[in-house]
N, C-alpha and C. Protein backbone atom coordinates (compact mmCIF):
# COMPACT_ATOMS: atom_id res chain seq x y z
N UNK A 1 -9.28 8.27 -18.07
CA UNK A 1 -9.52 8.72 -16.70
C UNK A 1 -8.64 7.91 -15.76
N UNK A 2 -8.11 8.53 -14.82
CA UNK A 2 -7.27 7.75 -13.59
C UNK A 2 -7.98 7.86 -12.32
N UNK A 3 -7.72 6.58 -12.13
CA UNK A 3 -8.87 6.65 -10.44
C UNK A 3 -6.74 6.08 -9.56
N UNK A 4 -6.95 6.68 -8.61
CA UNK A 4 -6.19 6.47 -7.33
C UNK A 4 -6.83 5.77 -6.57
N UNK A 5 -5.84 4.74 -5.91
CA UNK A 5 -5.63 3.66 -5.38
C UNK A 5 -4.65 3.61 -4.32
N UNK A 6 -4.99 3.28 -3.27
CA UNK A 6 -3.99 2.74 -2.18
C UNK A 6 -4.10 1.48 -1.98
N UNK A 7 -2.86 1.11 -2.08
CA UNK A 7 -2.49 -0.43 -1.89
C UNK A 7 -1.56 -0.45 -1.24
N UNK A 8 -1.60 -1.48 0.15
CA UNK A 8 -1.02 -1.58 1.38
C UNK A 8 -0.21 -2.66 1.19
N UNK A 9 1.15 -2.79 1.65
CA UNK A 9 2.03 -3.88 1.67
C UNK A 9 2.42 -4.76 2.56
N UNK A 10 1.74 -5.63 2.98
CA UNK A 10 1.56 -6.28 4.74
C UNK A 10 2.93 -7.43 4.35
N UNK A 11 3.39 -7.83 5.58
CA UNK A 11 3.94 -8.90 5.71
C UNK A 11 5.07 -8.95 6.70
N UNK A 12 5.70 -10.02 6.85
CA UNK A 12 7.01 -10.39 8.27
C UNK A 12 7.72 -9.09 7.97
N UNK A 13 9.01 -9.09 8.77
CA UNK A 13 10.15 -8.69 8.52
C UNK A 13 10.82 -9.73 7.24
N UNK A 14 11.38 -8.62 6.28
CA UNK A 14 12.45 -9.56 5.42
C UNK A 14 11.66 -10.66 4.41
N UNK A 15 10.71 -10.20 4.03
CA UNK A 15 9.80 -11.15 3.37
C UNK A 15 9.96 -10.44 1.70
N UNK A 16 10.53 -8.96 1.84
CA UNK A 16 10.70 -8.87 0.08
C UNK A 16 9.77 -7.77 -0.07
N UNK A 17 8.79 -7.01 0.91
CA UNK A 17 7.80 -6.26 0.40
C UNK A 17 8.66 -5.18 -0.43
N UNK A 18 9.45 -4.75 0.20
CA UNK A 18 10.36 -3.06 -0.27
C UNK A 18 10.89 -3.51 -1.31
N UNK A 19 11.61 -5.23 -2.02
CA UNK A 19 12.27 -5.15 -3.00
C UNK A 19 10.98 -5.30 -4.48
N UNK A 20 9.90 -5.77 -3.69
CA UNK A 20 8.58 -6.38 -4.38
C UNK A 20 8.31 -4.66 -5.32
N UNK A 21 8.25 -3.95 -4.14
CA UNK A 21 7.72 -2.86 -5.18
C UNK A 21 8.66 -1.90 -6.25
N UNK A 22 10.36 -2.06 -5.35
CA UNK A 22 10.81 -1.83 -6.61
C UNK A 22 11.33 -2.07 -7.60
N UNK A 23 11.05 -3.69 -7.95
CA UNK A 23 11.30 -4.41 -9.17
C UNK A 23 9.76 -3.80 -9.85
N UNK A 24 8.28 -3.45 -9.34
CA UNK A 24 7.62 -3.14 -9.78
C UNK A 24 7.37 -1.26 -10.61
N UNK A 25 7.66 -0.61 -9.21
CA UNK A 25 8.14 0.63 -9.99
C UNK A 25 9.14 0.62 -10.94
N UNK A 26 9.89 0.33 -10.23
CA UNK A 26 11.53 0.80 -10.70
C UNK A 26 12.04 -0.51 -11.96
N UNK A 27 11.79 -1.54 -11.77
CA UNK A 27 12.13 -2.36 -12.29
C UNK A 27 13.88 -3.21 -12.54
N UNK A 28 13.57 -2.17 -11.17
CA UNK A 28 15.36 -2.97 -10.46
C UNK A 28 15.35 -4.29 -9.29
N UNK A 29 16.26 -5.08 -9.05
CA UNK A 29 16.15 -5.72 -7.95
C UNK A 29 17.69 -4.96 -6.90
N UNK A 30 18.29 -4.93 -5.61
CA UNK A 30 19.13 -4.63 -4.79
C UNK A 30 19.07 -5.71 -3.81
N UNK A 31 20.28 -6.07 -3.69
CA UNK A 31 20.53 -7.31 -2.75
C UNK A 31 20.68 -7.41 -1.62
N UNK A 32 20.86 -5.89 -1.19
CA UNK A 32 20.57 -5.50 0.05
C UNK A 32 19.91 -5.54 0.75
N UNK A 33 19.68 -5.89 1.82
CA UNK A 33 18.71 -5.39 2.64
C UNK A 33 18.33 -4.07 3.41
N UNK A 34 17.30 -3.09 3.39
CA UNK A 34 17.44 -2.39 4.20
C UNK A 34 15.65 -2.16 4.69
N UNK A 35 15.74 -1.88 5.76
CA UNK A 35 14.59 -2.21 7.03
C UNK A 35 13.76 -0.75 6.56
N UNK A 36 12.34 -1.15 6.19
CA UNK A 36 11.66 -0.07 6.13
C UNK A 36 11.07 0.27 8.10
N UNK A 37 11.04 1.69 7.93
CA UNK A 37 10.69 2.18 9.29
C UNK A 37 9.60 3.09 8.91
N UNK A 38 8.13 2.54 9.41
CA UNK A 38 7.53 3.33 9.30
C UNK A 38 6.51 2.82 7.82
N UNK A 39 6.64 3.62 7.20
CA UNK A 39 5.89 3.30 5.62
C UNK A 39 6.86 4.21 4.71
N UNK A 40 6.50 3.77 4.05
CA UNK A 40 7.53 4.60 2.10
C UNK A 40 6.44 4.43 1.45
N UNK A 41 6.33 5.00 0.26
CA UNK A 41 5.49 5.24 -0.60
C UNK A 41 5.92 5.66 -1.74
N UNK A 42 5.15 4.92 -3.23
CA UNK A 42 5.80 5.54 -4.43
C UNK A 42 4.31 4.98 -4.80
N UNK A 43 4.13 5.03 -6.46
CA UNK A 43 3.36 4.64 -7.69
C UNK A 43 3.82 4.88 -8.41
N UNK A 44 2.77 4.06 -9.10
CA UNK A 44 3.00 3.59 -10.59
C UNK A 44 1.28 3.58 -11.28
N UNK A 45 1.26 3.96 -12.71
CA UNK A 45 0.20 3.54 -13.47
C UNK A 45 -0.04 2.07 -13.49
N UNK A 46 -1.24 1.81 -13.72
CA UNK A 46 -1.15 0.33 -14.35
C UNK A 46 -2.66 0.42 -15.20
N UNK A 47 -2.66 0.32 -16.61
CA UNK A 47 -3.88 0.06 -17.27
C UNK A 47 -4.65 -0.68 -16.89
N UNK A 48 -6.01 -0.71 -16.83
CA UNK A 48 -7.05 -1.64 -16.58
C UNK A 48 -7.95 -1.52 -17.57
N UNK A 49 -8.50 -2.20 -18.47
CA UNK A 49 -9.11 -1.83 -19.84
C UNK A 49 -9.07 -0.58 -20.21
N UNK A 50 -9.96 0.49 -20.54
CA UNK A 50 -9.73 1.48 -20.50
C UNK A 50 -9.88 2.52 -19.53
N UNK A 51 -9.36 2.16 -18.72
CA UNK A 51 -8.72 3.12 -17.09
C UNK A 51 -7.29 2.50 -17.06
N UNK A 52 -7.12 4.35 -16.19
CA UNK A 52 -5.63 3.95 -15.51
C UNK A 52 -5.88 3.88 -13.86
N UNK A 53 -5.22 2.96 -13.51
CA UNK A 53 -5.45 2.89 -11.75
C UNK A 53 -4.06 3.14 -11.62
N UNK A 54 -3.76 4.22 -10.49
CA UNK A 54 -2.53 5.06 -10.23
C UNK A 54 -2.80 4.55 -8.82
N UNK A 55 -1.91 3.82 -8.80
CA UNK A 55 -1.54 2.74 -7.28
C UNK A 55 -0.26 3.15 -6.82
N UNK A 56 -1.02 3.85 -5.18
CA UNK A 56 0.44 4.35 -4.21
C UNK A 56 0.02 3.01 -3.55
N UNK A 57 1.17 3.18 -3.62
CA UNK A 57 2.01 1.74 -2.61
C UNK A 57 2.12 2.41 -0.63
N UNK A 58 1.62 1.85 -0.62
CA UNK A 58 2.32 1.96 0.89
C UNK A 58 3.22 0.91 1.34
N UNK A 59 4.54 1.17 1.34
CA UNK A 59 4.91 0.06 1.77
C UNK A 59 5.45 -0.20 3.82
N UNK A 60 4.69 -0.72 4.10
CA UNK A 60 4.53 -0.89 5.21
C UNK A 60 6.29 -1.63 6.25
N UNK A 61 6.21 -1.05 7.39
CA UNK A 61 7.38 -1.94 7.86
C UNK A 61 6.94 -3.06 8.33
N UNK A 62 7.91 -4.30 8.51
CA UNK A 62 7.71 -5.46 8.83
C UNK A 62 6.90 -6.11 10.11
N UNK A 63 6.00 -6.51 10.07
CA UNK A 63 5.30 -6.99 11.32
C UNK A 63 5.88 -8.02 12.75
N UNK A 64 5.82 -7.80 13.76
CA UNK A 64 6.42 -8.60 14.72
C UNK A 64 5.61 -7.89 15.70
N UNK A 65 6.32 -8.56 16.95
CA UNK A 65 5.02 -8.56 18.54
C UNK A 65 6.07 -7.55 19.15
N UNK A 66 7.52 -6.91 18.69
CA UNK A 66 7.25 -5.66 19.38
C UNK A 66 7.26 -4.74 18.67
N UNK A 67 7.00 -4.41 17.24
CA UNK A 67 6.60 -3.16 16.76
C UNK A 67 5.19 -3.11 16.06
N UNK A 68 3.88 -3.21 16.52
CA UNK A 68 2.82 -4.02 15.64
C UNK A 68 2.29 -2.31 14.57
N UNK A 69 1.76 -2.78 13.74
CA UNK A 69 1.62 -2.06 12.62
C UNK A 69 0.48 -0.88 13.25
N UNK A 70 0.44 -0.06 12.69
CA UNK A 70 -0.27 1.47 13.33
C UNK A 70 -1.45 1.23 12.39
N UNK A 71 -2.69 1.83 12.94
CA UNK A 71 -3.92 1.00 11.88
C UNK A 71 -4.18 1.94 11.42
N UNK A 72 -3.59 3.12 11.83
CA UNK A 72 -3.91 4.24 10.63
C UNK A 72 -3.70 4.10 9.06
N UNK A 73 -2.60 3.33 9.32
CA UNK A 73 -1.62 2.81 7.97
C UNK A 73 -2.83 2.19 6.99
N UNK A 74 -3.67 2.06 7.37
CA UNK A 74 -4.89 0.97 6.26
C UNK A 74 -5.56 2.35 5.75
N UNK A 75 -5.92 2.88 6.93
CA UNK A 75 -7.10 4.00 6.36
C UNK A 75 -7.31 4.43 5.13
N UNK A 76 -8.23 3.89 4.35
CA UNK A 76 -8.76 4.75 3.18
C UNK A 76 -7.60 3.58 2.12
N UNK A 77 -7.33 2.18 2.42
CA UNK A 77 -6.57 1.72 1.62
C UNK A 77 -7.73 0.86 0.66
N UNK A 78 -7.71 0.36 -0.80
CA UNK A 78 -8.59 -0.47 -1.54
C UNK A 78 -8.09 -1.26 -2.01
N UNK A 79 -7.19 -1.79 -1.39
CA UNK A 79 -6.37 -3.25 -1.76
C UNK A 79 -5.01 -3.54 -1.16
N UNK A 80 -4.44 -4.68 -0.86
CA UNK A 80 -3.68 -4.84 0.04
C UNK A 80 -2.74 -5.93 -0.13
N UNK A 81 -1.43 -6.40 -0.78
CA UNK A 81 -0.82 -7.10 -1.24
C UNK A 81 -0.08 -8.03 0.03
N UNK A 82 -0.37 -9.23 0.24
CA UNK A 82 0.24 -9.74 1.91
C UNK A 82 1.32 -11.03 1.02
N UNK A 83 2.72 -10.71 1.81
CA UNK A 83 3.61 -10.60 1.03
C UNK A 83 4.35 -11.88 2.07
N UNK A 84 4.99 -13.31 1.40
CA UNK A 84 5.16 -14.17 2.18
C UNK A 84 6.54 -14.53 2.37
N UNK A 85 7.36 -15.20 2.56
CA UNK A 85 8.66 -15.74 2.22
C UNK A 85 8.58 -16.87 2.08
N UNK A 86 8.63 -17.44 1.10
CA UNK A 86 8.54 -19.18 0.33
C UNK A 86 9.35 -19.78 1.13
N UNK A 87 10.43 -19.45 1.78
CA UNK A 87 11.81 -19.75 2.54
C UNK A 87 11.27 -19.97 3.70
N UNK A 88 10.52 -19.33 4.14
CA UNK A 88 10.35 -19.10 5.63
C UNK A 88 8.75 -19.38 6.10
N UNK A 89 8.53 -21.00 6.26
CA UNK A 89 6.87 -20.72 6.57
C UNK A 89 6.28 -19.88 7.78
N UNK A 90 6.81 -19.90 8.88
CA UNK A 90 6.23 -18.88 9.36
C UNK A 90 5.73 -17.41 9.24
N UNK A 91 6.16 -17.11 7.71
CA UNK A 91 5.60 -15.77 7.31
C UNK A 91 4.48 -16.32 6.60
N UNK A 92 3.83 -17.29 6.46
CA UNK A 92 2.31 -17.40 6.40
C UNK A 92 1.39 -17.44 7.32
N UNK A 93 2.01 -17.49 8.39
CA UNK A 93 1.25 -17.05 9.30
C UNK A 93 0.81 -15.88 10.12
N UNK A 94 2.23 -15.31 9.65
CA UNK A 94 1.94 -14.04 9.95
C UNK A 94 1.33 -13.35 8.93
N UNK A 95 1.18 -13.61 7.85
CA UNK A 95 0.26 -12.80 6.56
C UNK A 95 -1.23 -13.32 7.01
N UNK A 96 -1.56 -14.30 7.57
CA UNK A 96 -2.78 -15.02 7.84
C UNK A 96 -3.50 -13.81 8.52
N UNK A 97 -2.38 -13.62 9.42
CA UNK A 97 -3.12 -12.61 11.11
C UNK A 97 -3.31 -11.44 10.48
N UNK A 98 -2.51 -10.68 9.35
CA UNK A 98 -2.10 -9.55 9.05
C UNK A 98 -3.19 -9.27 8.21
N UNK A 99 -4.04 -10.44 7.62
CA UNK A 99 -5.28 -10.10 6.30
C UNK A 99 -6.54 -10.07 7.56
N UNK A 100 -6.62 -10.85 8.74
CA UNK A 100 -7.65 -10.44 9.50
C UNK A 100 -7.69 -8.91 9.99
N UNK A 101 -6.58 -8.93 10.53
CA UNK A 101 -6.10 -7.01 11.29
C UNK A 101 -6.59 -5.80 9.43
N UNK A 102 -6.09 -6.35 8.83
CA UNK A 102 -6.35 -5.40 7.56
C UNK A 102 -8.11 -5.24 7.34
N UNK A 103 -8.22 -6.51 7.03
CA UNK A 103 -9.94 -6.29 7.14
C UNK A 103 -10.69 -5.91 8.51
N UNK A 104 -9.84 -6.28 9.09
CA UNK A 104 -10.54 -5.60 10.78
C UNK A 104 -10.48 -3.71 10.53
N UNK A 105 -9.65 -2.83 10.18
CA UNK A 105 -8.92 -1.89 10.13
C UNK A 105 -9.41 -1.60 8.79
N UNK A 106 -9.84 -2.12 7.34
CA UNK A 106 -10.16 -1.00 6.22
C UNK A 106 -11.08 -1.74 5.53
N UNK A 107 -12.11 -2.77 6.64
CA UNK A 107 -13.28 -3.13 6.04
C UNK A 107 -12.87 -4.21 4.48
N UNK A 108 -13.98 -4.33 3.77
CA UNK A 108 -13.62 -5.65 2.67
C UNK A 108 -12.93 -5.26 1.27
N UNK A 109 -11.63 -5.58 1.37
CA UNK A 109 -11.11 -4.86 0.38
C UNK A 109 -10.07 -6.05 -0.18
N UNK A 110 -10.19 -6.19 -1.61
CA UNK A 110 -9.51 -6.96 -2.06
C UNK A 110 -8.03 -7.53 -1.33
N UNK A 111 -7.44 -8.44 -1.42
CA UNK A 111 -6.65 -9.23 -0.92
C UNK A 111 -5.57 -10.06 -2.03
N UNK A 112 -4.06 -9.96 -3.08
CA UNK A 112 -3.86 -10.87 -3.40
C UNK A 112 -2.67 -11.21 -2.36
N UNK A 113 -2.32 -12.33 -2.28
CA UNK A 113 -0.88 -13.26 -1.67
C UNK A 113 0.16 -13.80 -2.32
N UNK A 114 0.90 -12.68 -2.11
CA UNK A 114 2.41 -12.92 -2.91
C UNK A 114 3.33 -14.41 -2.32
N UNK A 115 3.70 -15.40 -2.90
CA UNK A 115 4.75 -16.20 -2.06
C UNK A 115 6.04 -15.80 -2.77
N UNK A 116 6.67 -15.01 -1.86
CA UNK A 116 8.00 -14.79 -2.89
C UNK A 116 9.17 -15.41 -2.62
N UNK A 117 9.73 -15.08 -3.63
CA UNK A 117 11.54 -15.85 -3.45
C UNK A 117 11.39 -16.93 -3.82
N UNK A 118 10.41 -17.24 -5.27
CA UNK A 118 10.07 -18.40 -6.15
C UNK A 118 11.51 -18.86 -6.47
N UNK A 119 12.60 -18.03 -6.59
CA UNK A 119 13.49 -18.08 -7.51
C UNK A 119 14.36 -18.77 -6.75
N UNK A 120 14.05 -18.74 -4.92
CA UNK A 120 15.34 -20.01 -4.29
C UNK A 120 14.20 -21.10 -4.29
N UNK A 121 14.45 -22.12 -4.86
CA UNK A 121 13.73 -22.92 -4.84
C UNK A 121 14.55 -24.16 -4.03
N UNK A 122 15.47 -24.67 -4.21
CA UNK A 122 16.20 -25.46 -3.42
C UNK A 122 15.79 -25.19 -1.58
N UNK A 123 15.51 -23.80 -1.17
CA UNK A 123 15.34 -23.62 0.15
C UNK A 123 13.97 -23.16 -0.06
N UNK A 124 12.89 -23.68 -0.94
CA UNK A 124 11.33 -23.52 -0.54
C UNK A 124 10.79 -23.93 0.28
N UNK A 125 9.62 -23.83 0.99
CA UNK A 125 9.39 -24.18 2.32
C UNK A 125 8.02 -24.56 2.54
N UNK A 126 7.39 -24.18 1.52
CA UNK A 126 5.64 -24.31 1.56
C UNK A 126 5.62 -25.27 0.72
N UNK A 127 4.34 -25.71 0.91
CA UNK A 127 3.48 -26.70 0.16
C UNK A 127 1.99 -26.44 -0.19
N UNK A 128 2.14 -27.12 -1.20
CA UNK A 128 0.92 -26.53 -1.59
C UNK A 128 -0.48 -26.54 -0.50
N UNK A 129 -0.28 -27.90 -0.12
CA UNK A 129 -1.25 -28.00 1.21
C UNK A 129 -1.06 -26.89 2.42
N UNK A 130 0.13 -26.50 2.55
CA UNK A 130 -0.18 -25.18 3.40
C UNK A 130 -1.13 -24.43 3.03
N UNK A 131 -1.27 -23.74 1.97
CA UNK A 131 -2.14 -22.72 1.12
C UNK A 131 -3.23 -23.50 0.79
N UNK A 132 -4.01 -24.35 1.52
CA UNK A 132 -5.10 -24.84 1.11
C UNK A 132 -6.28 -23.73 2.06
N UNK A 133 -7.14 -22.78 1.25
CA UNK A 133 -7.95 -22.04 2.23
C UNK A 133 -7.53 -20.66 1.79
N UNK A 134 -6.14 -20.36 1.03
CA UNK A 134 -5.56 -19.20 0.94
C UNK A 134 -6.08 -18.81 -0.27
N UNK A 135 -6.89 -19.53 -0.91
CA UNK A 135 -6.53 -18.93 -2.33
C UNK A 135 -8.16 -18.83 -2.95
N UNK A 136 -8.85 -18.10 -2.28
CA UNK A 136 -10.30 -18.12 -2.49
C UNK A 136 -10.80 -16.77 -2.90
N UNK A 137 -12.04 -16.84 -3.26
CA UNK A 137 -12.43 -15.49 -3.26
C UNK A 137 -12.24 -14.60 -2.42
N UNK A 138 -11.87 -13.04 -2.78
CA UNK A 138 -10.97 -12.55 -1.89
C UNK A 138 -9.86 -11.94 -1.40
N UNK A 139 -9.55 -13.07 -2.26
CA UNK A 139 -8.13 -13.39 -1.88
C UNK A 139 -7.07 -14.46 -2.65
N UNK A 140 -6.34 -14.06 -3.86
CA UNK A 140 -5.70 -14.46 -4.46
C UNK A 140 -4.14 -15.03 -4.49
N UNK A 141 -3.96 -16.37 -4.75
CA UNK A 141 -2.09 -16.07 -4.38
C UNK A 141 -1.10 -16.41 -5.04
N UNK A 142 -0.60 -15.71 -5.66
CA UNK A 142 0.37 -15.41 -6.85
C UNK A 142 2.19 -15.50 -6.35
N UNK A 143 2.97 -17.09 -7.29
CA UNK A 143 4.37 -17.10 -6.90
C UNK A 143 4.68 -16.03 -7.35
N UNK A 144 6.26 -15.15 -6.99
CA UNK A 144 6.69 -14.16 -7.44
C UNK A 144 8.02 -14.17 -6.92
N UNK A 145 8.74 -13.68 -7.77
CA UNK A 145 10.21 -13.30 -6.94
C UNK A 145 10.60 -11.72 -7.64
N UNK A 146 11.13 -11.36 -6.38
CA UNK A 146 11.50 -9.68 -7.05
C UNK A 146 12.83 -10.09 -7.54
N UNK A 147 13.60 -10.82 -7.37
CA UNK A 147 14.84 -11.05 -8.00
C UNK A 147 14.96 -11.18 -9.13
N UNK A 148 13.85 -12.00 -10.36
CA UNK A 148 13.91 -12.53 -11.00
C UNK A 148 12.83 -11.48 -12.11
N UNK A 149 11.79 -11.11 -11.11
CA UNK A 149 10.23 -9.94 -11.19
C UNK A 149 9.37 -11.16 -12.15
N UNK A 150 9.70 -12.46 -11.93
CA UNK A 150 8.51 -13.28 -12.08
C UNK A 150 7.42 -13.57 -11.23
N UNK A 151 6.22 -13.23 -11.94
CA UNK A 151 5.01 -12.79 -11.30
C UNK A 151 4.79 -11.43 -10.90
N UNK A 152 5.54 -10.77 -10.99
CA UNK A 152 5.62 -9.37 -9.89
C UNK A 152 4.54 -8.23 -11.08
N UNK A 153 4.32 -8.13 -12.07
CA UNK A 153 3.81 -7.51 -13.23
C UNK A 153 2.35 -8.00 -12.69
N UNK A 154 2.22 -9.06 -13.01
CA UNK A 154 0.84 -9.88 -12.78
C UNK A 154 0.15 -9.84 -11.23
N UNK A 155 1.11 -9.82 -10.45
CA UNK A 155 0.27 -9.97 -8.93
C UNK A 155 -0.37 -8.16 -8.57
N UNK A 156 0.72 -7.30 -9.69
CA UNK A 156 -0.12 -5.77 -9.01
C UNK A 156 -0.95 -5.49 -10.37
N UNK A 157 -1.12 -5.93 -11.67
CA UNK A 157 -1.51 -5.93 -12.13
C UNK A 157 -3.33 -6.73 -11.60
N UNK A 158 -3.31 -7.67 -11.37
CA UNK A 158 -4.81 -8.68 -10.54
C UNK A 158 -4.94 -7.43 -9.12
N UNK A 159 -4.23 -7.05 -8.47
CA UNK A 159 -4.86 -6.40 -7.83
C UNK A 159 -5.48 -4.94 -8.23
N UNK A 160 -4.91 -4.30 -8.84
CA UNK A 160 -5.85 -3.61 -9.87
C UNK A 160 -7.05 -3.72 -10.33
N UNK A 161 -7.10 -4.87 -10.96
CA UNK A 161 -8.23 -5.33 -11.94
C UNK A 161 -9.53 -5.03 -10.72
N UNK A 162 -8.67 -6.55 -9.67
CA UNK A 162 -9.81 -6.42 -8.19
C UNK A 162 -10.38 -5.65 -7.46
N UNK A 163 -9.57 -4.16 -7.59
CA UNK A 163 -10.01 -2.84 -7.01
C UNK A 163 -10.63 -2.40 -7.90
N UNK A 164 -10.79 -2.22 -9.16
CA UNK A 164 -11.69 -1.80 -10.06
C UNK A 164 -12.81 -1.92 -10.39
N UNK A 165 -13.02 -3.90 -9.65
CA UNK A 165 -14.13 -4.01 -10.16
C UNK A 165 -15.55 -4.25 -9.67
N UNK A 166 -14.99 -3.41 -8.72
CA UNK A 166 -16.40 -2.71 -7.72
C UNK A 166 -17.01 -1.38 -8.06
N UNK A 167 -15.65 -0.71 -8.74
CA UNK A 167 -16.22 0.81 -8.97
C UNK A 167 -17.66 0.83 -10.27
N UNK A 168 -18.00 1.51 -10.04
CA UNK A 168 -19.57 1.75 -11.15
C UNK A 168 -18.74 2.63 -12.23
């Protein structure tokens, strides 16, 4: 049996969400950058014991104070991937604001926290003590780099599991 799933892709500008999902669909990385406008959307299966959870992605455009995210965009979402730049601490803060507005907007719905761009490590930027508070029930937070797609299997894989395991 397949249960459908929406899973929302929060985070800064330039934080990796668009390359996050298609090292996950697609299982490519592109070095490019290019600016999602609006939302995109794809899926993918992902087994969960014996279920399939068929997870559309929404992938959301980048958050900032002059384009703020449309809250329609959550509606009817059951999990929500908030997506960081290891490089750049101020995109933990903006994932901070972005998991209150999400639960404000689609009620209590699983939460994991990607820190990506594990793979520049020379220009990492967090500490572990930043993420003290981040990583609770809730709300999970998983290194990852789409460059490399370490972690990237595992962080939509746990959110799966987490959306599942409310259903009866």
């Amino acid at each position: 049996m397949t249960k459908q799933k929406k899973v929302c892709m929060l985070g800064a500008f330039a934080v990796g969400k668009t390359s996050l999902v298609a090292r996950f669909v697609k299982g490519i990385f592109d070095e490019r950058y290019l600016t999602t406008v609006g939302v995109k959307t794809d899926r993918k299966d992902v087994a969960v014991g014996d279920e399939t959870v068929r997870m559309v992605l929404w992938d959301i455009q980048g958050e900032d104070e002059l384009q703020p995210i449309k809250p329609s965009y959550m509606t009817g979402a059951s999990g929500c991937l908030l997506v960081v730049d290891g490089t750049r601490p101020e995109t933990l803060d903006v994932a901070r604001r972005l998991k209150i507005w999400g639960e404000a907007n689609a009620g209590p719905i699983p939460f994991v926290m990607l820190l990506n761009k594990v793979d520049l490590t020379a220009d990492w930027a967090l500490q572990d003590e930043d993420l003290q508070g981040d990583n609770r029930p809730g709300c999970r937070v998983i290194q990852t780099s789409a460059k490399t797609g370490e972690g990237v299997e595992d962080a939509f894989r746990i959110l799966a599991e987490k959306m599942t395991a409310g259903d009866a």
